[in-house]
N, C-alpha and C. Protein backbone atom coordinates (compact mmCIF):
# COMPACT_ATOMS: atom_id res chain seq x y z
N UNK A 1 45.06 141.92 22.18
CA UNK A 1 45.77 143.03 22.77
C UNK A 1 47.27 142.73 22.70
N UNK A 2 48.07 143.68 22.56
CA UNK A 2 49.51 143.89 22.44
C UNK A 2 49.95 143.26 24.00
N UNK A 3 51.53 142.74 23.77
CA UNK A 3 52.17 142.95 25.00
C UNK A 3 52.99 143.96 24.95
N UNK A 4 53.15 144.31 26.57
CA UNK A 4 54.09 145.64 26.15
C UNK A 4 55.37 144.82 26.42
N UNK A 5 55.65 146.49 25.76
CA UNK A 5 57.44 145.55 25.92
C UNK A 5 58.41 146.17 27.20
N UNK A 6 57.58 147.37 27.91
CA UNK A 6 58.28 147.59 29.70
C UNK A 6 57.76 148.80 29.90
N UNK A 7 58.86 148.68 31.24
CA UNK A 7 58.15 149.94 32.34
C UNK A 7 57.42 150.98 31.86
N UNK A 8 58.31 151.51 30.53
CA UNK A 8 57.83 153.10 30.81
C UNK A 8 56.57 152.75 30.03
N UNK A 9 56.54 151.94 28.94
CA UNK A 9 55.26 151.94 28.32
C UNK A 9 53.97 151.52 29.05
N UNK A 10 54.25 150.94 29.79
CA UNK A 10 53.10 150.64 30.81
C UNK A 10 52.75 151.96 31.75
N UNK A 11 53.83 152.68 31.95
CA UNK A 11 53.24 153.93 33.22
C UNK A 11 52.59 154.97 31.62
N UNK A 12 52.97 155.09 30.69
CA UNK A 12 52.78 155.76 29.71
C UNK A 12 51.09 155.66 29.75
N UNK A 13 50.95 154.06 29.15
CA UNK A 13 49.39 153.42 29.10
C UNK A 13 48.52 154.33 30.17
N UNK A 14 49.08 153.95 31.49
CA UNK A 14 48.29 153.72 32.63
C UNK A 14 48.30 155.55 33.03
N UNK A 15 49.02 155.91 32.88
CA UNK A 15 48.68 157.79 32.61
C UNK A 15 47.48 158.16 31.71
N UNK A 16 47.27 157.23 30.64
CA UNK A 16 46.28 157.67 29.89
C UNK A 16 45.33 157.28 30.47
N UNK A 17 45.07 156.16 31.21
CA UNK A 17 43.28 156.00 31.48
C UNK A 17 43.47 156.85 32.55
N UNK A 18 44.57 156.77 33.74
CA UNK A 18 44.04 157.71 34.69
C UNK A 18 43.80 159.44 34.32
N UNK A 19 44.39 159.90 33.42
CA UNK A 19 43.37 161.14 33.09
C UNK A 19 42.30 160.77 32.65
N UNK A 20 42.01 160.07 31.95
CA UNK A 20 40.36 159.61 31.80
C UNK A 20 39.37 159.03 32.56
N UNK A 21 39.69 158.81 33.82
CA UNK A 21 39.37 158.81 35.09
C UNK A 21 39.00 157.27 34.81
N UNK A 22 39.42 156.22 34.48
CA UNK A 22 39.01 154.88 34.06
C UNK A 22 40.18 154.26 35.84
N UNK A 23 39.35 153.23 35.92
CA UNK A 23 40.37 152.53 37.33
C UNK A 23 40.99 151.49 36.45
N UNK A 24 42.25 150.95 37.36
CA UNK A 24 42.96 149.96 36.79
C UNK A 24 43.22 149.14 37.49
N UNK A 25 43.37 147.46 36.91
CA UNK A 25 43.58 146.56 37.97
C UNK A 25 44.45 145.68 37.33
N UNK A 26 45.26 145.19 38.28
CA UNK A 26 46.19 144.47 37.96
C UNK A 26 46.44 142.75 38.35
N UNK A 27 46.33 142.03 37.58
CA UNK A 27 47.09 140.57 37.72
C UNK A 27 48.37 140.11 38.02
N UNK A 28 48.76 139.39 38.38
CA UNK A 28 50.02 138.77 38.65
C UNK A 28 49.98 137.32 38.81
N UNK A 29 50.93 136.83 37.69
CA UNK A 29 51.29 135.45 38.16
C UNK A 29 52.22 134.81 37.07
N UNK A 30 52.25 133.29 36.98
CA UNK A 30 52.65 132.25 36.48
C UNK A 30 51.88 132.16 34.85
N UNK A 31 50.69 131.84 35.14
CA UNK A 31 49.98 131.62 34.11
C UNK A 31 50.41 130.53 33.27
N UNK A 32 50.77 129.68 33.70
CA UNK A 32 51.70 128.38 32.74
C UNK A 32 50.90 127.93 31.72
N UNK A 33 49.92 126.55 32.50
CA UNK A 33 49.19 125.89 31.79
C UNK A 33 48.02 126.59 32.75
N UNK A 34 47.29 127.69 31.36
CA UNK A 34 45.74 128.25 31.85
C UNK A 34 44.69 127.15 31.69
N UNK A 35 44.00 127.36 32.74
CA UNK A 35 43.04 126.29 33.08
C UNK A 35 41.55 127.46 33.65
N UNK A 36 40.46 126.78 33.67
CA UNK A 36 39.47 127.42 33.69
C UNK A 36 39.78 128.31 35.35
N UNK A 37 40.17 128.09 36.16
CA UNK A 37 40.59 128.73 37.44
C UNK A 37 41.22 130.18 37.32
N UNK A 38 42.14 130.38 35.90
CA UNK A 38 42.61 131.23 35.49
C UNK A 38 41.70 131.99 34.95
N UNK A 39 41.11 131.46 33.95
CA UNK A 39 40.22 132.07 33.36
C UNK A 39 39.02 132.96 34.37
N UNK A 40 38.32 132.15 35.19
CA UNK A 40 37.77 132.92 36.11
C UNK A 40 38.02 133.85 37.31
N UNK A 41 39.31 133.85 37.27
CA UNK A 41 39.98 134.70 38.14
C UNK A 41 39.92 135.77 37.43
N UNK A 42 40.52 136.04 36.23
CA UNK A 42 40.73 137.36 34.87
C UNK A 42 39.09 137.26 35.07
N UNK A 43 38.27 137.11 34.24
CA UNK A 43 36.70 137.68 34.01
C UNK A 43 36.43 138.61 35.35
N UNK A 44 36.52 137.56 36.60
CA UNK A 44 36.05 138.49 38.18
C UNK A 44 36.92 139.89 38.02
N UNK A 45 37.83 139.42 37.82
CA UNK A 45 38.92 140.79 38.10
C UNK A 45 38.39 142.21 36.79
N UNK A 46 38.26 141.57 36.06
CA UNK A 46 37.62 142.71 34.33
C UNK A 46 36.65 143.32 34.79
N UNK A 47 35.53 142.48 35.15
CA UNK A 47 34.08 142.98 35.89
C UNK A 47 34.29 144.52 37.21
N UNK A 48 35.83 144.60 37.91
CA UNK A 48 35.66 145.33 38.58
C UNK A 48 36.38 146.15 38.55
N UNK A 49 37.23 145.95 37.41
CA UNK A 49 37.72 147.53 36.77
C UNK A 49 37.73 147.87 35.19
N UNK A 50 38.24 149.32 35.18
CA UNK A 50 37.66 149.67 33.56
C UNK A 50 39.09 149.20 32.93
N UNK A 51 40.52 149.09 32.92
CA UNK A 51 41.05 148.35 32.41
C UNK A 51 42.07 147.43 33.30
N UNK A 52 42.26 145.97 32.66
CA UNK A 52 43.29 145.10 33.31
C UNK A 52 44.11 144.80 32.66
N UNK A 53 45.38 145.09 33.65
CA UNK A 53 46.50 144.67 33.09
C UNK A 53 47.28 143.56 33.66
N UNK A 54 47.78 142.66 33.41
CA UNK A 54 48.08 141.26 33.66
C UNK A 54 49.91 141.32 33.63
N UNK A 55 50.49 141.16 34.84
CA UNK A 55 52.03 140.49 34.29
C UNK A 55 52.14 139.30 34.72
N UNK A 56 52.76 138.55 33.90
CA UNK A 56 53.43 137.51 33.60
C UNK A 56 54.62 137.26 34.03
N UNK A 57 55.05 136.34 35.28
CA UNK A 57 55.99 136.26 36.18
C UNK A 57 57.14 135.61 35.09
N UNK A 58 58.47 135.83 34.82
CA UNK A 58 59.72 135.64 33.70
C UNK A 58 60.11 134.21 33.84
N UNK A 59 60.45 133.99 33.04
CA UNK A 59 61.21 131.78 33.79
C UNK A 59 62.05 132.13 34.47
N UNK A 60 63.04 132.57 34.79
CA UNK A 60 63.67 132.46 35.76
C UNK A 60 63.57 132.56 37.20
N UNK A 61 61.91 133.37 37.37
CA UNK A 61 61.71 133.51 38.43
C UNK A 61 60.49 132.86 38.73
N UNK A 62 59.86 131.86 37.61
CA UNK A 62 59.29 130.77 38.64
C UNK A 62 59.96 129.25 39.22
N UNK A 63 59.33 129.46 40.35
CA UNK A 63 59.84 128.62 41.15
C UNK A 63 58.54 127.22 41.64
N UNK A 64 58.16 126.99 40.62
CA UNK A 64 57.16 126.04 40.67
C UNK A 64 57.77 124.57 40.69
N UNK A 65 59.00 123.86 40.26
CA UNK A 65 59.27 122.80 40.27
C UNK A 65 59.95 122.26 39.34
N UNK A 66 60.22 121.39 38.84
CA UNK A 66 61.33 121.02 37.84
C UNK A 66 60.40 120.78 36.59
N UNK A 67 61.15 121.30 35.43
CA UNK A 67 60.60 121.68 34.65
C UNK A 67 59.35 122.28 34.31
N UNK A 68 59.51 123.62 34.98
CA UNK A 68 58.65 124.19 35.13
C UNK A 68 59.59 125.94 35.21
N UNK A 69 58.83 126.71 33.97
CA UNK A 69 57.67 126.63 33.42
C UNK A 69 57.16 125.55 31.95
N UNK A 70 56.05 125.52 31.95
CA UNK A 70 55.91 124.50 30.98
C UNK A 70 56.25 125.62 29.31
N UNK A 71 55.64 126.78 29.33
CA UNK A 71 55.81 127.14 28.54
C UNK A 71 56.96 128.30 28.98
N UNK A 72 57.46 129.06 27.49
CA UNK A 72 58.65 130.28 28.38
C UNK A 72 57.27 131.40 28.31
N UNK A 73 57.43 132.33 28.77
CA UNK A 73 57.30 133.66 29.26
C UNK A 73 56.68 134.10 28.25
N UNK A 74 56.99 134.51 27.12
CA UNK A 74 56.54 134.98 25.92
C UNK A 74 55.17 134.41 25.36
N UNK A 75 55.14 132.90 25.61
CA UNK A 75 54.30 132.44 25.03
C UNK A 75 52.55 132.76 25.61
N UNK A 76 53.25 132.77 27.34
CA UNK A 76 52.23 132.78 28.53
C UNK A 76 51.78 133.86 27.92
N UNK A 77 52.33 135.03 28.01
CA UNK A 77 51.68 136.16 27.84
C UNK A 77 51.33 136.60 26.64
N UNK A 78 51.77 135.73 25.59
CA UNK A 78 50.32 135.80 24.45
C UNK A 78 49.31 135.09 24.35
N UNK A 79 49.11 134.32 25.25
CA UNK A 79 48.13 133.55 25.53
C UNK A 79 46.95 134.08 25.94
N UNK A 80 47.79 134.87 27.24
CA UNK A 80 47.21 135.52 27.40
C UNK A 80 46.47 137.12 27.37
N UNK A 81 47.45 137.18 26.26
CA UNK A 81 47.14 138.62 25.51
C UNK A 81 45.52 138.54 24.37
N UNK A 82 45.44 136.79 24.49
CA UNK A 82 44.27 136.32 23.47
C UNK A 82 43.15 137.00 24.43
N UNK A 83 42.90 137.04 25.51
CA UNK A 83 41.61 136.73 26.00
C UNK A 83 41.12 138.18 26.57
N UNK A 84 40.08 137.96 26.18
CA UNK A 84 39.06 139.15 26.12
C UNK A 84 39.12 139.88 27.35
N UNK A 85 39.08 138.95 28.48
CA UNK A 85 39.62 139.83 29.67
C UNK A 85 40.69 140.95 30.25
N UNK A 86 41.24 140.03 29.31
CA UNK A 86 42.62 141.61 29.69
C UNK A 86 43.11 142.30 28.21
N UNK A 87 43.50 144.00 28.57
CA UNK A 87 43.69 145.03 28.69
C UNK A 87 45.40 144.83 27.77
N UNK A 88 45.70 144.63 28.47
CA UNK A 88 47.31 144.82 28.79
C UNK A 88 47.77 143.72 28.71
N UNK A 89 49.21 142.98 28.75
CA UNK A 89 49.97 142.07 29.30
C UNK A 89 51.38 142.37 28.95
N UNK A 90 52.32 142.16 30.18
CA UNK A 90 53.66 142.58 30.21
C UNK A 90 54.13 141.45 30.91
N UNK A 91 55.76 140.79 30.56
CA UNK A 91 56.64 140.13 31.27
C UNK A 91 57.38 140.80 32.42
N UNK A 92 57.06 140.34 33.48
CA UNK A 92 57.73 140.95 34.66
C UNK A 92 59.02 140.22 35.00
N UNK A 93 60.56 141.26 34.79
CA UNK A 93 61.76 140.70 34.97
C UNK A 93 61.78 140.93 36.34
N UNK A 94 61.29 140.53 37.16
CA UNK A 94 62.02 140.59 38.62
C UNK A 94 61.11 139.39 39.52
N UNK A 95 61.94 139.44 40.85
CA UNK A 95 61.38 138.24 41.68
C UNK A 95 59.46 138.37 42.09
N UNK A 96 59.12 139.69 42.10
CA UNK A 96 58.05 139.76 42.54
C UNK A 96 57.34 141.04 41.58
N UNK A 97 55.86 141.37 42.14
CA UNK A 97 55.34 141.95 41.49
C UNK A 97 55.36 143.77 41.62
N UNK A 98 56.32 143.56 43.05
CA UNK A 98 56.13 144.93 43.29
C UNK A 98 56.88 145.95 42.37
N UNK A 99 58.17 145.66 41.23
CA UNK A 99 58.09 146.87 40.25
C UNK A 99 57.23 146.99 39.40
N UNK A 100 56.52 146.39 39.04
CA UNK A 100 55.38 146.23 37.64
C UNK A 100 54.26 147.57 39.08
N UNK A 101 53.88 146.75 39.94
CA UNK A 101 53.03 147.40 41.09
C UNK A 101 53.19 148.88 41.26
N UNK A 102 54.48 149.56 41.57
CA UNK A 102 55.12 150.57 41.68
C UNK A 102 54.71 151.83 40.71
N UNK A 103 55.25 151.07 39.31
CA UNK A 103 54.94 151.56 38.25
C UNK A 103 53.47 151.64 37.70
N UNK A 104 52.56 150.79 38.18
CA UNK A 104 51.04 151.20 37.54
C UNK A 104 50.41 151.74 38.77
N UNK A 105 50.74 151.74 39.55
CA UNK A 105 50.06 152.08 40.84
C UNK A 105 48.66 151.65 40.98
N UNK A 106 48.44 150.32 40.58
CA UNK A 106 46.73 150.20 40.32
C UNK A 106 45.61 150.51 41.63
N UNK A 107 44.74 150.31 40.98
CA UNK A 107 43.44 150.83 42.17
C UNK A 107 42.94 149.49 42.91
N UNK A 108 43.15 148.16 41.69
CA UNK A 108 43.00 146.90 42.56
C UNK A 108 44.32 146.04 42.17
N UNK A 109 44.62 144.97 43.28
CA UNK A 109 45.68 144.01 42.84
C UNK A 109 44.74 142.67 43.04
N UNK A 110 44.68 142.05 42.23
CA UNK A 110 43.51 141.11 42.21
C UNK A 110 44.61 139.49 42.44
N UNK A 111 44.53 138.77 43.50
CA UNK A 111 44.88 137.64 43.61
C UNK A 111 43.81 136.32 43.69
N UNK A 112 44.21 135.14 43.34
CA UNK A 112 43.27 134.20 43.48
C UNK A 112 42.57 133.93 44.92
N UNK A 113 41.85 133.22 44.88
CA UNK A 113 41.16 132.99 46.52
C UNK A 113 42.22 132.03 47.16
N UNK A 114 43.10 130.97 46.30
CA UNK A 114 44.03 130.00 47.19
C UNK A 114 45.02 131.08 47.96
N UNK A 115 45.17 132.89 48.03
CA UNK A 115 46.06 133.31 48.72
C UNK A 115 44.90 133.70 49.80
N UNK A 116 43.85 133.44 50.53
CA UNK A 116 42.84 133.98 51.14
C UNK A 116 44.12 133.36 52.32
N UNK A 117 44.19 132.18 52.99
CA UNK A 117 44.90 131.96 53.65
C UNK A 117 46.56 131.81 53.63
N UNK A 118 47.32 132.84 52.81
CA UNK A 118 48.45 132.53 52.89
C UNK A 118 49.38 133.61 53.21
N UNK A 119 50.52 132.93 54.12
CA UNK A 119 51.33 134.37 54.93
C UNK A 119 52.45 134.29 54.24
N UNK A 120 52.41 134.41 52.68
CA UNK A 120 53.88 134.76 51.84
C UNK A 120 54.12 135.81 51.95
N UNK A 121 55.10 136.03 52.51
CA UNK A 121 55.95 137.50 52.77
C UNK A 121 55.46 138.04 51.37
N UNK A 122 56.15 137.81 50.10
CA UNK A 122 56.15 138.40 49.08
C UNK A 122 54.38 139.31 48.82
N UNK A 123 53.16 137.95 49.28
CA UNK A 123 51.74 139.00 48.82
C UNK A 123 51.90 140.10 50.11
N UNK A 124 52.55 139.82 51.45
CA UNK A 124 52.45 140.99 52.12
C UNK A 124 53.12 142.21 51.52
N UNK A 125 54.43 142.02 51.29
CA UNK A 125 55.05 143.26 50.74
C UNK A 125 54.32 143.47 49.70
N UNK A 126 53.35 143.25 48.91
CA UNK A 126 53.02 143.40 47.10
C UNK A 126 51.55 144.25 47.84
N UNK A 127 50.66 143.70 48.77
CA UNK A 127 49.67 144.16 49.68
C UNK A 127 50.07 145.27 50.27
N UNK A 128 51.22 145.88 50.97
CA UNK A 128 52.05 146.72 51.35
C UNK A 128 51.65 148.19 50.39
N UNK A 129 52.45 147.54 49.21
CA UNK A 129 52.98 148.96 48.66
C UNK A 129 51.81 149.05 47.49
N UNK A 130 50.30 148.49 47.39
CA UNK A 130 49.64 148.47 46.71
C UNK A 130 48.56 149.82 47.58
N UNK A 131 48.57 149.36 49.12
CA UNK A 131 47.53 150.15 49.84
C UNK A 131 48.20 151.20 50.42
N UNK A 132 50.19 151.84 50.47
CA UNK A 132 50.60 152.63 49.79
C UNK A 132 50.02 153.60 48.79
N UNK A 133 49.95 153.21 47.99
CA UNK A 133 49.45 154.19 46.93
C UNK A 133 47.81 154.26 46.87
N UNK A 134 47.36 154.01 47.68
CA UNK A 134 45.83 154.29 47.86
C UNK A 134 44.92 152.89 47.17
N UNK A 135 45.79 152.34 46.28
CA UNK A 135 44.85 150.84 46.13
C UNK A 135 44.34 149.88 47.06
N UNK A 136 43.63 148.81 46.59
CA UNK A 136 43.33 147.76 47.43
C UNK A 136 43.52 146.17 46.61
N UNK A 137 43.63 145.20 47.79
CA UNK A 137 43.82 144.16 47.31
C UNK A 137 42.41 143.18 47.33
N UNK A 138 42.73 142.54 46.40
CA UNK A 138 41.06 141.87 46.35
C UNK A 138 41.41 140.73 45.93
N UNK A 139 40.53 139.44 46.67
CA UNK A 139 40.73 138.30 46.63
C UNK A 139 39.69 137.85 45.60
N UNK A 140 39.75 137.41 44.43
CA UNK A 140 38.76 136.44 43.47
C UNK A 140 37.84 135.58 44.66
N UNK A 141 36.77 135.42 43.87
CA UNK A 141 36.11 133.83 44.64
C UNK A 141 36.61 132.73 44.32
N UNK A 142 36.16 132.01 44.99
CA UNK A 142 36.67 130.09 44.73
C UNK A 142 35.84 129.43 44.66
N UNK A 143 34.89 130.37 42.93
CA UNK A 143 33.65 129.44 42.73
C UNK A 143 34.68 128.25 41.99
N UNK A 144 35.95 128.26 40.88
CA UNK A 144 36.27 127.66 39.88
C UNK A 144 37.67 127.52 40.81
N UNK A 145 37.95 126.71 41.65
CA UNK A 145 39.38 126.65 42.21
C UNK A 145 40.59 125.62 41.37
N UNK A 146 41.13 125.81 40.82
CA UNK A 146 42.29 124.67 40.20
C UNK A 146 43.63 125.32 40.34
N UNK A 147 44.60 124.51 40.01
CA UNK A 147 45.76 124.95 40.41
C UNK A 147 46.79 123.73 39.09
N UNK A 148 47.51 124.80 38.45
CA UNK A 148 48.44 124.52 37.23
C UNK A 148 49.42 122.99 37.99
N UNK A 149 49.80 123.29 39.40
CA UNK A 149 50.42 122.38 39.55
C UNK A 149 49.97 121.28 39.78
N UNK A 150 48.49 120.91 39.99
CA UNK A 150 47.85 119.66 40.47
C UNK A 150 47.91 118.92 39.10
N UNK A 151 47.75 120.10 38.08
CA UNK A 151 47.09 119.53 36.77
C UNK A 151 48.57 119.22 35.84
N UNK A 152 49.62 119.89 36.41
CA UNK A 152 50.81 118.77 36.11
C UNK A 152 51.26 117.97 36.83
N UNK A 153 50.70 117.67 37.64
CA UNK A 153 51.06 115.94 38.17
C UNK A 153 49.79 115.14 38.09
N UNK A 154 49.09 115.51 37.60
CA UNK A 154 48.32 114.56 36.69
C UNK A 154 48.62 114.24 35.37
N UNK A 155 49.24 115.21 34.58
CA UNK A 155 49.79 114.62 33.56
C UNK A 155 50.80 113.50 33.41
N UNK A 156 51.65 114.35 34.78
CA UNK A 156 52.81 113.35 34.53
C UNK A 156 52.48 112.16 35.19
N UNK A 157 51.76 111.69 35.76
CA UNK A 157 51.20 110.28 36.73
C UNK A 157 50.38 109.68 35.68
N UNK A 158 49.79 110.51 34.64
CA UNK A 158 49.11 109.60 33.71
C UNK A 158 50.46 109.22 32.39
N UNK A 159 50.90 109.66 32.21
CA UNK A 159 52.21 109.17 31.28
C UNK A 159 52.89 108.18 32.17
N UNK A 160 53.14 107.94 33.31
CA UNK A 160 53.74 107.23 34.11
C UNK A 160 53.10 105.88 33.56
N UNK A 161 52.06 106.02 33.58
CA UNK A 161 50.83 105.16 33.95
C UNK A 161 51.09 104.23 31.92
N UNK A 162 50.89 105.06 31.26
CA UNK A 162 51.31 104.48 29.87
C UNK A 162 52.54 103.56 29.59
């Protein structure tokens, strides 16, 4: 699948399934180094709508740690433009997800299960203006839980280690 290249083409897209009465769901994140956690987050999320669209948070606005992101932006999101699960994929230039959100108005916003317990302002406001527009937010399971950052400080503790 293509990435798009912005806003309007994405509300463009997402006009077309909604006259075709198809639901849409949306991803958000990092996506650095995809690991099977990723992967099963996208499949759960595909399974419960008719198309997904995925953005890809920009380098400048992750804030994961020093040197980080591992890859730039472009790459993430052909990566993840490979996989059968998603629909769509777009680079999101801003701090959070809520213009990409705004603009597709999806029916689900699909986050991992590690936000089941977390009070980041940012998923409240993104939770906010998702159930706004009549969507809902839906938490993945935590059959496959991993996390990009554990699995770079294992890299780097095993190079240490060399």
């Amino acid at each position: 699948m293509a990435i798009l290249d912005g806003i309007t083409e994405l509300q463009a897209i997402a006009h077309g399934y909604r006259s075709g009465g198809l639901v849409i769901g949306l991803c958000h994140g990092c996506f650095d180094i995809v690991h099977v956690g990723h992967i099963h987050h996208l499949q759960q999320a595909s399974t419960i709508v008719d198309r997904l669209f995925v953005s890809i948070t920009a380098d400048k606005y992750v804030n994961k740690g020093p040197d980080r992101p591992v890859f730039p932006g472009r790459s993430r999101a052909e990566f993840i433009a490979s996989l059968r699960y998603c629909d769509h994929v777009i680079v999101n230039h801003a701090a959070t997800a809520e213009p990409i959100i705004s603009a597709l108005q999806p029916d689900a916003f699909f986050k991992g299960a590690d936000y089941r317990s977390s009070s980041d302002s940012r998923l409240q406001a993104e939770r906010e203006l998702v159930e706004s527009n009549g969507g809902r937010v839906i938490l993945t399971d935590d059959m496959v839980l991993d996390s990009t950052s554990r699995i770079v400080q294992l890299i780097t503790a095993m190079a240490g280690n060399t």
